[in-house]
Protein backbone atom coordinates (compact mmCIF):
# COMPACT_ATOMS: atom_id res chain seq x y z
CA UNK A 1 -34.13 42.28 -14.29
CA UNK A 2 -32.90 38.95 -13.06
CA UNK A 3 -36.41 37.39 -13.64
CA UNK A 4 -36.08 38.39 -17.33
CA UNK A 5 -33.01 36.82 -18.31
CA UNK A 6 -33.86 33.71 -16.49
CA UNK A 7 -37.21 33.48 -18.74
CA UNK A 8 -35.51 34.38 -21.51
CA UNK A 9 -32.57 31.99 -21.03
CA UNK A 10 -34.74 29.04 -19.12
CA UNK A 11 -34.64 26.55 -21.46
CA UNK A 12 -31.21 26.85 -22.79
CA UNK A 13 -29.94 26.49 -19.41
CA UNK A 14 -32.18 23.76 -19.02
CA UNK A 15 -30.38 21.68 -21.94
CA UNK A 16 -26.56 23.50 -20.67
CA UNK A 17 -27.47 21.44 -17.15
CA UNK A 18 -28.75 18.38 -18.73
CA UNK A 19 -25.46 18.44 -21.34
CA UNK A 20 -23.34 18.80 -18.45
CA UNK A 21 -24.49 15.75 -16.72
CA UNK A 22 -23.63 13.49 -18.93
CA UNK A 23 -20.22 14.60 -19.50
CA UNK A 24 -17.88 13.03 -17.08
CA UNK A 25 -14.80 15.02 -16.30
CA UNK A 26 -12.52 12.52 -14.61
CA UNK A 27 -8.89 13.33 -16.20
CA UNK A 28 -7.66 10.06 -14.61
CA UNK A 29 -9.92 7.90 -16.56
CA UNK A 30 -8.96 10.50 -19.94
CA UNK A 31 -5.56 10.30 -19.46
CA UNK A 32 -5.55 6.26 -19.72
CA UNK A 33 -5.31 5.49 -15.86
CA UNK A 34 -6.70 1.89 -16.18
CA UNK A 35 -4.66 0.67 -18.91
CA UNK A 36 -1.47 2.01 -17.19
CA UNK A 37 -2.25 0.18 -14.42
CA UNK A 38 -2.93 -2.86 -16.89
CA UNK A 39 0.04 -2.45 -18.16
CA UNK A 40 1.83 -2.27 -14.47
CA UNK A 41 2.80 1.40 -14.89
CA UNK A 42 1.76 3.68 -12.07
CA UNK A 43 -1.39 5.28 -12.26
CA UNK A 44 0.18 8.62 -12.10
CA UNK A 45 2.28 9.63 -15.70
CA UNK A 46 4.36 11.79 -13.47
CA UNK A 47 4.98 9.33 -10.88
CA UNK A 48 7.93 7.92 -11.69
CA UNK A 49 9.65 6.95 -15.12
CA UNK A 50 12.52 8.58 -16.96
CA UNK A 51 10.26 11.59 -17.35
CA UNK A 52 10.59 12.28 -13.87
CA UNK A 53 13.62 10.39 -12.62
CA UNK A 54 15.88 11.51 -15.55
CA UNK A 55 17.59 15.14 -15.31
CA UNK A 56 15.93 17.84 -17.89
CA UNK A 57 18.90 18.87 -19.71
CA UNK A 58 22.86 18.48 -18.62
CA UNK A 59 25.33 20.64 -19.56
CA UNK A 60 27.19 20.93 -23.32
CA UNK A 61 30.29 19.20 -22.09
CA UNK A 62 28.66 16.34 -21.07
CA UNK A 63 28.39 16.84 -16.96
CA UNK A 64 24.66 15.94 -15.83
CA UNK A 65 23.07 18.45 -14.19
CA UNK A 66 22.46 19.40 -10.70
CA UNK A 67 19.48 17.11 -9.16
CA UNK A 68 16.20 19.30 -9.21
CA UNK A 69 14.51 20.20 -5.75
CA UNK A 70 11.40 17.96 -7.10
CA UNK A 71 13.84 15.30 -7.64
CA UNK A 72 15.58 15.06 -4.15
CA UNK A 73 12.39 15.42 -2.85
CA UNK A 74 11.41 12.66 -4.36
CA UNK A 75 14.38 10.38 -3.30
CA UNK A 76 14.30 11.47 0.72
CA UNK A 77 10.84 10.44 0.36
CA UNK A 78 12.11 7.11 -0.93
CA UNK A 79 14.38 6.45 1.64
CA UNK A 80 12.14 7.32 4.46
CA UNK A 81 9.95 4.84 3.30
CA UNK A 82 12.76 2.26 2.36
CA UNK A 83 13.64 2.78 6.37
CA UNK A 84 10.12 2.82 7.53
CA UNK A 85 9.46 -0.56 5.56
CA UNK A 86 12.33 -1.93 7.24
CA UNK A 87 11.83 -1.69 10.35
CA UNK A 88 8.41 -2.73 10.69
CA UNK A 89 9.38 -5.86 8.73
CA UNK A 90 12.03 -6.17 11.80
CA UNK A 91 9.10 -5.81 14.29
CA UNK A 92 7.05 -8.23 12.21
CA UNK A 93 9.98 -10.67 13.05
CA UNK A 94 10.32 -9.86 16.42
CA UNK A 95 6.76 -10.69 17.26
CA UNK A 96 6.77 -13.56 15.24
CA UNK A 97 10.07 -15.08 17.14
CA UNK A 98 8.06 -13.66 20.70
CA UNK A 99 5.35 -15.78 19.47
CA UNK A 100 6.81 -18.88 18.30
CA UNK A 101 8.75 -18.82 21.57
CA UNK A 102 5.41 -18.45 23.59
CA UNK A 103 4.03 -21.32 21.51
CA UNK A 104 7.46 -23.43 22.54
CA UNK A 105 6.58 -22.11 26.33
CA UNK A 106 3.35 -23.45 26.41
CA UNK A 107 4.02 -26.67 24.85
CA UNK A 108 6.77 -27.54 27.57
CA UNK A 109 4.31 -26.37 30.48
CA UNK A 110 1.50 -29.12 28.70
CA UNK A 111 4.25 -31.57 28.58
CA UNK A 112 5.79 -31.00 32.16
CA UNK A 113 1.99 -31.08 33.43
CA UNK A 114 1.54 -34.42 31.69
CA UNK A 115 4.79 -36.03 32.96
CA UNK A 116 3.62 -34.47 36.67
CA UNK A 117 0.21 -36.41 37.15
CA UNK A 118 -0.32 -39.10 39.04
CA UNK A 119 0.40 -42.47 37.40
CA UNK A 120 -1.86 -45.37 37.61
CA UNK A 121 -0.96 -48.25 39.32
CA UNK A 122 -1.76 -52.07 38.95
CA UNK A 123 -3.73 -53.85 36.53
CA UNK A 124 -4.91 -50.69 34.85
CA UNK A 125 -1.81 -49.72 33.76
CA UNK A 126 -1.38 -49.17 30.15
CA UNK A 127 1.88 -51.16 29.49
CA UNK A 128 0.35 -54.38 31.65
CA UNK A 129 -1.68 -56.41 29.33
CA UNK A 130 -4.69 -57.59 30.97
């Protein structure tokens, strides 16, 4: 049964496959991805902007509306990364002061070693002219 639907059917599955292979599906690319990013937007359309950051409705009054779940999520995941980026930029500057304090270090040991040696003496010292 299977073998005569397949013969029947061959060659228009044949051109289905070789139709579907050309089409690319990337939504990213279809939904404008590279000129967003051109244009210094994110490459995301949800994410962020006033679509996302703004509340969806507020009440008649006037009063905004409760935050949305999405929305706090959103901002605890901000300030976790607002703390994480802050403190490896202060252990970025503690190894750089470590550092530059090892380079100081080493520079007075070369100096103290220099002003140690032995200094020559008679003729063939540099401040005697000859």
């Amino acid at each position: 049964m299977a073998s005569c639907v397949t013969r029947k059917l061959g060659s228009q599955l044949t051109k289905i496959a070789l139709v579907s292979r050309s089409l690319h599906c990337s939504t990213a690319y279809q939904a404008g991805k590279l000129w967003r990013l051109k244009q210094g937007l994110p490459w995301n359309g949800s994410q962020y902007g006033p679509i996302t950051d703004l509340p969806d409705w507020s009440f008649a009054d006037g009063r905004p509306a409760p935050p949305m779940k999405g929305y706090l999520r959103r901002q605890e995941k901000n300030r976790e990364f607002a703390r994480r980026v802050a403190k490896l930029s202060s252990e970025i500057d503690h190894g750089m002061e470590k550092w530059k304090a090892k380079q100081r270090e080493e520079e007075q040991e070369a100096e103290a070693k220099q002003s140690n040696r032995l200094q020559p003496k008679g003729r063939f010292h540099p401040l005697i002219p000859k």
